[in-house]
PDB file of N, CA and C in Angstrom:
ATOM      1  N   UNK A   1     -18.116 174.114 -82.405  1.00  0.00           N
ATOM      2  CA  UNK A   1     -18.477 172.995 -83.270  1.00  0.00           C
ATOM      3  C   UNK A   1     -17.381 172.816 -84.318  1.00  0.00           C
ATOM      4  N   UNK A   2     -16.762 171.628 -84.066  1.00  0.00           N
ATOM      5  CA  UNK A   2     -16.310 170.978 -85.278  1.00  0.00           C
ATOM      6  C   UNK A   2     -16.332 170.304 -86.421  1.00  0.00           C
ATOM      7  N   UNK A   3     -16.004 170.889 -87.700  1.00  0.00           N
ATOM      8  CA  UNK A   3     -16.149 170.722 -88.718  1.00  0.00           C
ATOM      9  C   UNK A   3     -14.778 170.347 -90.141  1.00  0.00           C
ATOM     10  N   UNK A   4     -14.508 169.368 -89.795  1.00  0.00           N
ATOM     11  CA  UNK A   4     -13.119 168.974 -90.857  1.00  0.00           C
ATOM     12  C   UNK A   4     -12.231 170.308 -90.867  1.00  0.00           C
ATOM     13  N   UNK A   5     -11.496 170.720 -89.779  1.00  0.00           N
ATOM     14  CA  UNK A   5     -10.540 171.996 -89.950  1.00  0.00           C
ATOM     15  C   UNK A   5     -11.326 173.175 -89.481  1.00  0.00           C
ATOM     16  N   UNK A   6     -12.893 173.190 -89.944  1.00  0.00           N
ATOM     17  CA  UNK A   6     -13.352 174.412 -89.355  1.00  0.00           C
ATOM     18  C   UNK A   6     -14.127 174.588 -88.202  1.00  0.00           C
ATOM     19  N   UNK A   7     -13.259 175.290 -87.626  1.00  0.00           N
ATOM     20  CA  UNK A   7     -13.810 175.746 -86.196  1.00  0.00           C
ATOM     21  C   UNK A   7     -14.738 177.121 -85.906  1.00  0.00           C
ATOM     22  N   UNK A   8     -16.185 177.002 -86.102  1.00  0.00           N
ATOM     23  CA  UNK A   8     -16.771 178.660 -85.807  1.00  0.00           C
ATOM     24  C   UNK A   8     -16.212 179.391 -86.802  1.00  0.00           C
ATOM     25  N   UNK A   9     -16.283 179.385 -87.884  1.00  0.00           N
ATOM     26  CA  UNK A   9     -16.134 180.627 -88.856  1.00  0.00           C
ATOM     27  C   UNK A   9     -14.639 180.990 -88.769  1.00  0.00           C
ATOM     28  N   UNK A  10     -13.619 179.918 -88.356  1.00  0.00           N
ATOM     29  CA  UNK A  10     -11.887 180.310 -88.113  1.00  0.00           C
ATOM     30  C   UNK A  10     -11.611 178.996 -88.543  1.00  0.00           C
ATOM     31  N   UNK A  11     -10.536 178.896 -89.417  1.00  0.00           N
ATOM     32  CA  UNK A  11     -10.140 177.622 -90.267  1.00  0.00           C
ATOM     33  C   UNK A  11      -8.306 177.849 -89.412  1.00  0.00           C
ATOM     34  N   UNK A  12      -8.148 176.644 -88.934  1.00  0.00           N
ATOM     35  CA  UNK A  12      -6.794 176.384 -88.399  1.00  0.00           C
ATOM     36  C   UNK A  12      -5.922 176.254 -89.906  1.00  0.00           C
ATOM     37  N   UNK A  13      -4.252 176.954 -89.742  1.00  0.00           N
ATOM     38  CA  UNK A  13      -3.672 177.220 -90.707  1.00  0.00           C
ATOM     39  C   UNK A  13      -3.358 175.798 -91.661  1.00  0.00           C
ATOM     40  N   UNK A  14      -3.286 174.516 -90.680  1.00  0.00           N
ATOM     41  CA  UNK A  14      -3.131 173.131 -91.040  1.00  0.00           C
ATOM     42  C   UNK A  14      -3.951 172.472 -92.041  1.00  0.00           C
ATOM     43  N   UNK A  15      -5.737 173.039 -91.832  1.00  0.00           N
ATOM     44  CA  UNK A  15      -6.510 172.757 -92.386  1.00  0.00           C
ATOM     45  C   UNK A  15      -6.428 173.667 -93.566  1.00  0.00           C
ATOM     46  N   UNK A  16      -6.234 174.304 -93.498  1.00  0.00           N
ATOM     47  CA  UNK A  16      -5.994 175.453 -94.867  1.00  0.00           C
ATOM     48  C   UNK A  16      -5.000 174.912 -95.594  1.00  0.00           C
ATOM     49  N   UNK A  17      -4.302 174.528 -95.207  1.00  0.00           N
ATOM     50  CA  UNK A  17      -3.071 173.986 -96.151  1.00  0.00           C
ATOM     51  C   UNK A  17      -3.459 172.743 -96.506  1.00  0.00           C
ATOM     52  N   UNK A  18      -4.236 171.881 -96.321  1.00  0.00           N
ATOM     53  CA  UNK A  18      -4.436 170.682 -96.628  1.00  0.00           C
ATOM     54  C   UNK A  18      -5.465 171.157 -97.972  1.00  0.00           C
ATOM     55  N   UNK A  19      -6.077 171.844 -97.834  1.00  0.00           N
ATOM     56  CA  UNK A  19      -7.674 172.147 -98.935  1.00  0.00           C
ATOM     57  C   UNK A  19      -7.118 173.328 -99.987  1.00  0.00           C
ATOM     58  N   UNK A  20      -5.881 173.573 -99.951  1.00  0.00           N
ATOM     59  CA  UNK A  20      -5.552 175.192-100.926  1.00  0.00           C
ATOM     60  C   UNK A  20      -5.585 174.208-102.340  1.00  0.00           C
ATOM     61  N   UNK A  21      -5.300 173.265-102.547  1.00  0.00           N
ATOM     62  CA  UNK A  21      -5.363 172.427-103.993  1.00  0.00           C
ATOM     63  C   UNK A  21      -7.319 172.118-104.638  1.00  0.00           C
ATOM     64  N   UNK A  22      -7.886 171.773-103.342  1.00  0.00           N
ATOM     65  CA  UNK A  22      -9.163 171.583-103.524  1.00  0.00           C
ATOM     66  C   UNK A  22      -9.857 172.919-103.884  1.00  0.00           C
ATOM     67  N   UNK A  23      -9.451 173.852-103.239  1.00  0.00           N
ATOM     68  CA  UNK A  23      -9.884 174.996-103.177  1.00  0.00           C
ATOM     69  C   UNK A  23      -9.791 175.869-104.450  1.00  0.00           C
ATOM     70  N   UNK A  24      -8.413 175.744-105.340  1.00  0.00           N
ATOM     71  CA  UNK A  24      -8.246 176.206-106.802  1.00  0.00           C
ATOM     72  C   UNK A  24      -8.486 175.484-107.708  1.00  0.00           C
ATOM     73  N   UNK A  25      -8.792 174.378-107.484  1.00  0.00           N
ATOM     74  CA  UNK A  25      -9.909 173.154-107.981  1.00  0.00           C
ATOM     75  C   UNK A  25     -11.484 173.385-108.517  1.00  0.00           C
ATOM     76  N   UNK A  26     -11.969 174.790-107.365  1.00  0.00           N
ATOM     77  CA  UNK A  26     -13.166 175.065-107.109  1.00  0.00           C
ATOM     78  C   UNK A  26     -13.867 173.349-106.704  1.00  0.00           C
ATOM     79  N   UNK A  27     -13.234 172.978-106.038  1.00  0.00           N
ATOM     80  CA  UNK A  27     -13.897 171.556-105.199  1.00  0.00           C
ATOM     81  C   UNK A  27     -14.131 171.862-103.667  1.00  0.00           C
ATOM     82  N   UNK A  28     -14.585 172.709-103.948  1.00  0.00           N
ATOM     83  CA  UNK A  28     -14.806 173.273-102.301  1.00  0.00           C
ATOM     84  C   UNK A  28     -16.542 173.596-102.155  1.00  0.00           C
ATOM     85  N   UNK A  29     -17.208 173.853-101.048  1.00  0.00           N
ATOM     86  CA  UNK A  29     -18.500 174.260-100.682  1.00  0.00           C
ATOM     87  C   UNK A  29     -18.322 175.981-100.742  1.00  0.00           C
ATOM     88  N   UNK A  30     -19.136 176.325-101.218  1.00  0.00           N
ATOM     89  CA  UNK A  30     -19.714 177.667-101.377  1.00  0.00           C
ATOM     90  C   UNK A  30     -19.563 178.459 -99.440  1.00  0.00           C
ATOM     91  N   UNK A  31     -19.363 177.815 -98.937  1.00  0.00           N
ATOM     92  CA  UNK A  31     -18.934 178.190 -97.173  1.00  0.00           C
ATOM     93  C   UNK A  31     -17.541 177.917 -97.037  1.00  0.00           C
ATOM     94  N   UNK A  32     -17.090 176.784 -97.608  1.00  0.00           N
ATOM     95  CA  UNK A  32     -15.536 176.284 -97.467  1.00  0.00           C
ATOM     96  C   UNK A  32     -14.794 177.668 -97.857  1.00  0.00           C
ATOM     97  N   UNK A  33     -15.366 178.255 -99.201  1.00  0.00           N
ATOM     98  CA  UNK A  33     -14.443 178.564-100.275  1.00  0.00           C
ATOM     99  C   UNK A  33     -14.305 180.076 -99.099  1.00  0.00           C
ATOM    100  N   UNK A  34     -15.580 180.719 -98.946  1.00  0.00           N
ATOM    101  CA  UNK A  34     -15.808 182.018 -98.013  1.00  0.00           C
ATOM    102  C   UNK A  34     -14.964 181.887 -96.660  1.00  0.00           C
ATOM    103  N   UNK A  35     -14.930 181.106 -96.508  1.00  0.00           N
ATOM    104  CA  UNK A  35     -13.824 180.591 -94.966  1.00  0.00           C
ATOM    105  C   UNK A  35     -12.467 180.745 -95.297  1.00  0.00           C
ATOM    106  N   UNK A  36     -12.400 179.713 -96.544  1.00  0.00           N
ATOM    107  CA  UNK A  36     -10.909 179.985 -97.019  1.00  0.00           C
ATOM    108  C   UNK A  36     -10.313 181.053 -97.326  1.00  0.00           C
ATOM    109  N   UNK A  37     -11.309 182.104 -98.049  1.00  0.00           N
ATOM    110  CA  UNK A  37     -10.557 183.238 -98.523  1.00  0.00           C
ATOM    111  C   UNK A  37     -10.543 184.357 -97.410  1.00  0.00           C
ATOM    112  N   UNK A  38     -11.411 183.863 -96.568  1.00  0.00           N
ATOM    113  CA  UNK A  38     -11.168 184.890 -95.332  1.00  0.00           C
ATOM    114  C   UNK A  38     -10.007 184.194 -94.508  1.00  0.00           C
ATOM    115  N   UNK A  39      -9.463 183.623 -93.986  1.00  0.00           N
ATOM    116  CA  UNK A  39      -8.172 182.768 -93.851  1.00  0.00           C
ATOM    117  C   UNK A  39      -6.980 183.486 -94.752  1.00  0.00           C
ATOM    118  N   UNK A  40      -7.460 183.461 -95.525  1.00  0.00           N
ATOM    119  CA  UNK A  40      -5.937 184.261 -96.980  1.00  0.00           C
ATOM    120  C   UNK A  40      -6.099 185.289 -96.786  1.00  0.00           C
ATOM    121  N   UNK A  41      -7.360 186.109 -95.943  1.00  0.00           N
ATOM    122  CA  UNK A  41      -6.851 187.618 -95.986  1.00  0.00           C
ATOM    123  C   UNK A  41      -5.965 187.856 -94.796  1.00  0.00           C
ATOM    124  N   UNK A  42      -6.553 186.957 -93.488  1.00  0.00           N
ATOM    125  CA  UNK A  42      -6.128 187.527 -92.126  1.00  0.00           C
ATOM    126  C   UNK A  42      -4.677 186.553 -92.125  1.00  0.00           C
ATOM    127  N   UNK A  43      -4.695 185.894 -93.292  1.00  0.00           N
ATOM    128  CA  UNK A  43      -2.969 184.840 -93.023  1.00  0.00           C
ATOM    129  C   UNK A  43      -2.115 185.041 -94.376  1.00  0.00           C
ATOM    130  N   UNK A  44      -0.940 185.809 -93.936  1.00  0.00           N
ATOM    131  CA  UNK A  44      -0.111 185.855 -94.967  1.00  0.00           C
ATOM    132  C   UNK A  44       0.748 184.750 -95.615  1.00  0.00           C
ATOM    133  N   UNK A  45       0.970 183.847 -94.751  1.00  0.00           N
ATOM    134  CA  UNK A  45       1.624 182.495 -94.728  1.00  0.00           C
ATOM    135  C   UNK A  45       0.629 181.532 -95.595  1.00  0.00           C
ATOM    136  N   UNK A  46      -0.451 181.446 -94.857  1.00  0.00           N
ATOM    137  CA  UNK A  46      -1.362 180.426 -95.984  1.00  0.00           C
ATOM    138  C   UNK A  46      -1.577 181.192 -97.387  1.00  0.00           C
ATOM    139  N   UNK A  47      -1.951 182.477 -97.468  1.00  0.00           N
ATOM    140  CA  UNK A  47      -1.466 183.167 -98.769  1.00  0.00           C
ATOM    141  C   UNK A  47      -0.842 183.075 -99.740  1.00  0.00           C
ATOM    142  N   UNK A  48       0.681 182.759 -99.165  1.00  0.00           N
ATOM    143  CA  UNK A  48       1.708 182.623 -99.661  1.00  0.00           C
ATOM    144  C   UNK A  48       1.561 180.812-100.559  1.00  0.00           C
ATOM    145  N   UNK A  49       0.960 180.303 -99.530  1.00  0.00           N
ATOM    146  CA  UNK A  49       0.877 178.827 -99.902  1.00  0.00           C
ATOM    147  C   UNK A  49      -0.193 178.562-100.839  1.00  0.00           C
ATOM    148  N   UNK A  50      -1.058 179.523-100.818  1.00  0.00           N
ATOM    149  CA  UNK A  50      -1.992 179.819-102.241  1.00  0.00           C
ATOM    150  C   UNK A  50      -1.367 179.886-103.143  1.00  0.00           C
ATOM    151  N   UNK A  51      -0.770 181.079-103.478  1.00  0.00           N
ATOM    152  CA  UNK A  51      -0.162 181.836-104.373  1.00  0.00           C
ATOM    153  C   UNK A  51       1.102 180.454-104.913  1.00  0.00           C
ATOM    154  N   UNK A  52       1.808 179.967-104.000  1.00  0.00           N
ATOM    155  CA  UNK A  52       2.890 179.198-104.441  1.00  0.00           C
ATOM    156  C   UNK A  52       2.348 177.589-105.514  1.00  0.00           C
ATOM    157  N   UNK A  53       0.650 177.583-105.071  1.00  0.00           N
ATOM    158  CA  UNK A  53       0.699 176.624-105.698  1.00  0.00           C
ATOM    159  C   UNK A  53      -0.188 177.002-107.210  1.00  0.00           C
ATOM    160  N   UNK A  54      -0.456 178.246-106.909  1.00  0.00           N
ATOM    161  CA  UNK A  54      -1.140 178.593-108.382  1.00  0.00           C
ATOM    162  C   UNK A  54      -0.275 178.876-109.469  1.00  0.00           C
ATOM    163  N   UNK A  55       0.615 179.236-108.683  1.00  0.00           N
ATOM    164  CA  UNK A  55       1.975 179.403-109.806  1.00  0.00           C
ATOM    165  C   UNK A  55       2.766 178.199-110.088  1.00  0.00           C
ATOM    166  N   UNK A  56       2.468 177.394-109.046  1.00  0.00           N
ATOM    167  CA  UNK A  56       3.007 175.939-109.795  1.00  0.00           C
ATOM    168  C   UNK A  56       2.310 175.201-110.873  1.00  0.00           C
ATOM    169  N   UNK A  57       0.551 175.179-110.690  1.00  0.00           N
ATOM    170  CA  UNK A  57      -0.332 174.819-111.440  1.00  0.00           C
ATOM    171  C   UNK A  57       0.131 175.526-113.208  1.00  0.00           C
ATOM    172  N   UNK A  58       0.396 176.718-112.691  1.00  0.00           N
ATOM    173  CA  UNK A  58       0.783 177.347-113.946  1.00  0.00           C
ATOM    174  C   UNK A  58       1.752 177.136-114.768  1.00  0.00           C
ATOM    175  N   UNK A  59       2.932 176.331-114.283  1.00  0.00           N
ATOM    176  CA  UNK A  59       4.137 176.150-115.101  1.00  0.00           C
ATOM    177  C   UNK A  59       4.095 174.557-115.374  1.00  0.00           C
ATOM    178  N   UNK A  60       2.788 173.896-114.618  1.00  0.00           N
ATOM    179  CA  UNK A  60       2.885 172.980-115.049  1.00  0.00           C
ATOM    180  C   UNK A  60       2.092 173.120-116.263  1.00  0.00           C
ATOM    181  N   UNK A  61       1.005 173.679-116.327  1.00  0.00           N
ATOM    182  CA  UNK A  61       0.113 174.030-117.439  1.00  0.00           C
ATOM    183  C   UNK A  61       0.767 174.357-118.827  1.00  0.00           C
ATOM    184  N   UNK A  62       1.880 174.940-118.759  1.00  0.00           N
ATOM    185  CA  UNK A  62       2.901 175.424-119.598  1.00  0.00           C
ATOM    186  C   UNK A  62       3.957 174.276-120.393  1.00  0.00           C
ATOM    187  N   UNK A  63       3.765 173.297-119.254  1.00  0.00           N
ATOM    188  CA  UNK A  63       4.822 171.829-119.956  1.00  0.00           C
ATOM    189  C   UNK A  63       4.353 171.486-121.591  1.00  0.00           C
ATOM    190  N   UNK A  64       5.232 170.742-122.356  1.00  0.00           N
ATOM    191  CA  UNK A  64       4.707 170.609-122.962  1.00  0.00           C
ATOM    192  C   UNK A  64       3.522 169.013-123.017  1.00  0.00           C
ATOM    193  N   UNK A  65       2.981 169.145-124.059  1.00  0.00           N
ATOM    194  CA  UNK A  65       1.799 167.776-123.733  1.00  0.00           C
ATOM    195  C   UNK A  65       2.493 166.804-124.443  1.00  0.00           C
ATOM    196  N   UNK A  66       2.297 165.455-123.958  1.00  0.00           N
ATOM    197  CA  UNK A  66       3.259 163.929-124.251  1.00  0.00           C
ATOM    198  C   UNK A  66       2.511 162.796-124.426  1.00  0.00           C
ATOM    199  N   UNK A  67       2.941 162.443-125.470  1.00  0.00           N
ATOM    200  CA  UNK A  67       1.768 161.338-125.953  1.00  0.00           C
ATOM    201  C   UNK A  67       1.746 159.922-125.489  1.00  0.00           C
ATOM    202  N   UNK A  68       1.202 159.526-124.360  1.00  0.00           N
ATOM    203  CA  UNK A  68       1.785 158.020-123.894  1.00  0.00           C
ATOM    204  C   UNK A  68       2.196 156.948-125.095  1.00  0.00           C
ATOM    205  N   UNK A  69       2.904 156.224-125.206  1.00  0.00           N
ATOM    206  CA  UNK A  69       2.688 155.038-126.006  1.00  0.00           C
ATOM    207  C   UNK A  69       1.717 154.135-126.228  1.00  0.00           C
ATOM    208  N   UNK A  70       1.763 153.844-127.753  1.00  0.00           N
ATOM    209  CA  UNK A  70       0.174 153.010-128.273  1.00  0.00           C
ATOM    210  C   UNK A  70      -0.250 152.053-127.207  1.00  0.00           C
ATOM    211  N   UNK A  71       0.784 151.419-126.934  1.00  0.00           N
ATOM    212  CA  UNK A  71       0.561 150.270-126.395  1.00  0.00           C
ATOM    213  C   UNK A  71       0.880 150.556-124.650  1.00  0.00           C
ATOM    214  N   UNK A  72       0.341 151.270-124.229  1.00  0.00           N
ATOM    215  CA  UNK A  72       0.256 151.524-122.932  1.00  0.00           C
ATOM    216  C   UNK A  72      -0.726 150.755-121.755  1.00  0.00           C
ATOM    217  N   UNK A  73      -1.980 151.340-122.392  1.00  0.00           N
ATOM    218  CA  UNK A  73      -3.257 150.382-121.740  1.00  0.00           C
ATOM    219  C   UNK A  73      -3.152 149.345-121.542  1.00  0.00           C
ATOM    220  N   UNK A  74      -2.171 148.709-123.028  1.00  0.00           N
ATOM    221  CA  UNK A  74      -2.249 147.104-122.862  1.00  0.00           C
ATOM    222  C   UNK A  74      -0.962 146.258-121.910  1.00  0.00           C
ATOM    223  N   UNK A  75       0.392 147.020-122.246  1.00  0.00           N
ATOM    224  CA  UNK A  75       1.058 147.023-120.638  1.00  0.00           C
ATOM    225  C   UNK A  75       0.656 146.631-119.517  1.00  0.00           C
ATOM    226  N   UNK A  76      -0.017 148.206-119.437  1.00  0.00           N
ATOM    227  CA  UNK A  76      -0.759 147.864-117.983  1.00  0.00           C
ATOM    228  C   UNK A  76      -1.481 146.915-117.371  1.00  0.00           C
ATOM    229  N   UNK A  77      -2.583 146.957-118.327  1.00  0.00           N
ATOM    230  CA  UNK A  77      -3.275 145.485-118.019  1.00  0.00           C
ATOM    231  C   UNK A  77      -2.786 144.031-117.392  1.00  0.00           C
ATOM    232  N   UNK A  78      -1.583 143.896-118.895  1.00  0.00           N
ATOM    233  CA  UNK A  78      -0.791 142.953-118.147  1.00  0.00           C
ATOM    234  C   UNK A  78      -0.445 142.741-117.426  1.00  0.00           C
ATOM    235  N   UNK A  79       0.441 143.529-116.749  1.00  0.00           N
ATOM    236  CA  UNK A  79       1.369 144.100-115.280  1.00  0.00           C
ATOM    237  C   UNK A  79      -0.125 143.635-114.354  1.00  0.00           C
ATOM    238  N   UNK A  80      -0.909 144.632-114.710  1.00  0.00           N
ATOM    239  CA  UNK A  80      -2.454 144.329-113.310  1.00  0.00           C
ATOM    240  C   UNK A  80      -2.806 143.139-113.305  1.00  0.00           C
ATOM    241  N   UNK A  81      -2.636 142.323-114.450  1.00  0.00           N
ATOM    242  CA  UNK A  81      -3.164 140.680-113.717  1.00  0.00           C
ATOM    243  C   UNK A  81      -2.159 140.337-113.559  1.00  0.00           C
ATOM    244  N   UNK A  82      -1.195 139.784-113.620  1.00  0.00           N
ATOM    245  CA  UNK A  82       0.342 139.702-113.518  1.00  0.00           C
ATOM    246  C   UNK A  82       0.517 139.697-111.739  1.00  0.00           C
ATOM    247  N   UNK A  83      -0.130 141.056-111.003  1.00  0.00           N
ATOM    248  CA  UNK A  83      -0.135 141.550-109.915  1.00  0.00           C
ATOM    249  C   UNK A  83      -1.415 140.812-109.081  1.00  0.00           C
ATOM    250  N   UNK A  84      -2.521 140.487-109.671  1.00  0.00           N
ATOM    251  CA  UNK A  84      -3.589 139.962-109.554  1.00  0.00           C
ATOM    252  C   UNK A  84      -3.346 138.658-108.797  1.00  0.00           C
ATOM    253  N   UNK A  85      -3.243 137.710-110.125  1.00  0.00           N
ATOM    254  CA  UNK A  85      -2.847 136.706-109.769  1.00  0.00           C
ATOM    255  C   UNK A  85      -1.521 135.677-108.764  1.00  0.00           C
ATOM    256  N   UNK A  86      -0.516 137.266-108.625  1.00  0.00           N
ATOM    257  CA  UNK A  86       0.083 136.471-107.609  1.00  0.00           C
ATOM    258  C   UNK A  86      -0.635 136.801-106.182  1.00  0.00           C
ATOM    259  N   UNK A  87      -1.241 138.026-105.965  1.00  0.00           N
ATOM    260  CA  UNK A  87      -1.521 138.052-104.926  1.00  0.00           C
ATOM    261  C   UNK A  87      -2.825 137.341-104.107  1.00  0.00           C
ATOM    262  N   UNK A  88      -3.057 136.936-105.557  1.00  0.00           N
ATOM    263  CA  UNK A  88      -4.349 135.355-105.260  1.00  0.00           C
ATOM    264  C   UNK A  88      -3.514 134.010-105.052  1.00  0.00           C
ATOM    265  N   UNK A  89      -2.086 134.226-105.241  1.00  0.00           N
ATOM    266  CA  UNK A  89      -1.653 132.928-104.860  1.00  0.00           C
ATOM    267  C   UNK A  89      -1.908 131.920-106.310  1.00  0.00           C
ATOM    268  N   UNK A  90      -2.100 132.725-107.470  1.00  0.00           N
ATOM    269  CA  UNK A  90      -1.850 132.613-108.899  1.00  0.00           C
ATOM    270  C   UNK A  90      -0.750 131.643-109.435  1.00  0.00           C
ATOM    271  N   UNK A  91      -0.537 131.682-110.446  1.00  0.00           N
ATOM    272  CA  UNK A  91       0.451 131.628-111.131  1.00  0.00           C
ATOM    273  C   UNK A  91       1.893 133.014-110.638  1.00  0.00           C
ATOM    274  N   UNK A  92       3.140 132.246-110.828  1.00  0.00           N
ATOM    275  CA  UNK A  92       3.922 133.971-110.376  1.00  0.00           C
ATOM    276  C   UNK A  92       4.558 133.675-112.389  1.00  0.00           C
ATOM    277  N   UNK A  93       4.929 134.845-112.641  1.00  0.00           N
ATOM    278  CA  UNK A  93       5.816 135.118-113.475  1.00  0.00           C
ATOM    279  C   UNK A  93       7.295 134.300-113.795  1.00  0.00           C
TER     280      UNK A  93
END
């Protein structure tokens, strides 16, 4: 029986690599997560691809924090109807 990557209690290495972000997320099912970490014991490779992204999470965590500009939201907005309306065949710019 197939199940999004899991096959019978054996998770293909493909599917493991797609869910290792969801998975340190804790956005996973209470079965996902038990699958997965049995996967990271019997696979050194997906392991590795654990490990590589927790340590990325980590140095991003470490950046420093950046304050968008005041007037950001309102940019955007613009730009989004801007985008809106031509693709309604609008007004163009």
């Amino acid at each position: 029986m197939k199940n999004d990557g899991i096959v019978a209690n054996r998770m293909e290495c493909w599917s493991v690599k797609q869910r290792v972000s969801a998975y340190l997320d804790d956005a996973v099912s209470a079965e996902e997560r038990r699958l997965l970490k049995g996967h990271f014991n019997g696979c050194r490779e997906c392991a590795l691809e654990s490990e590589r992204y927790s340590a990325l999470r980590e140095k991003l965590r470490l950046l420093p924090k950046r304050t968008p500009p005041a007037d950001l939201t309102t940019r955007l907005r613009v730009v989004a109807s801007k985008v809106r309306m031509e693709s309604f065949g609008g007004a163009s710019a």
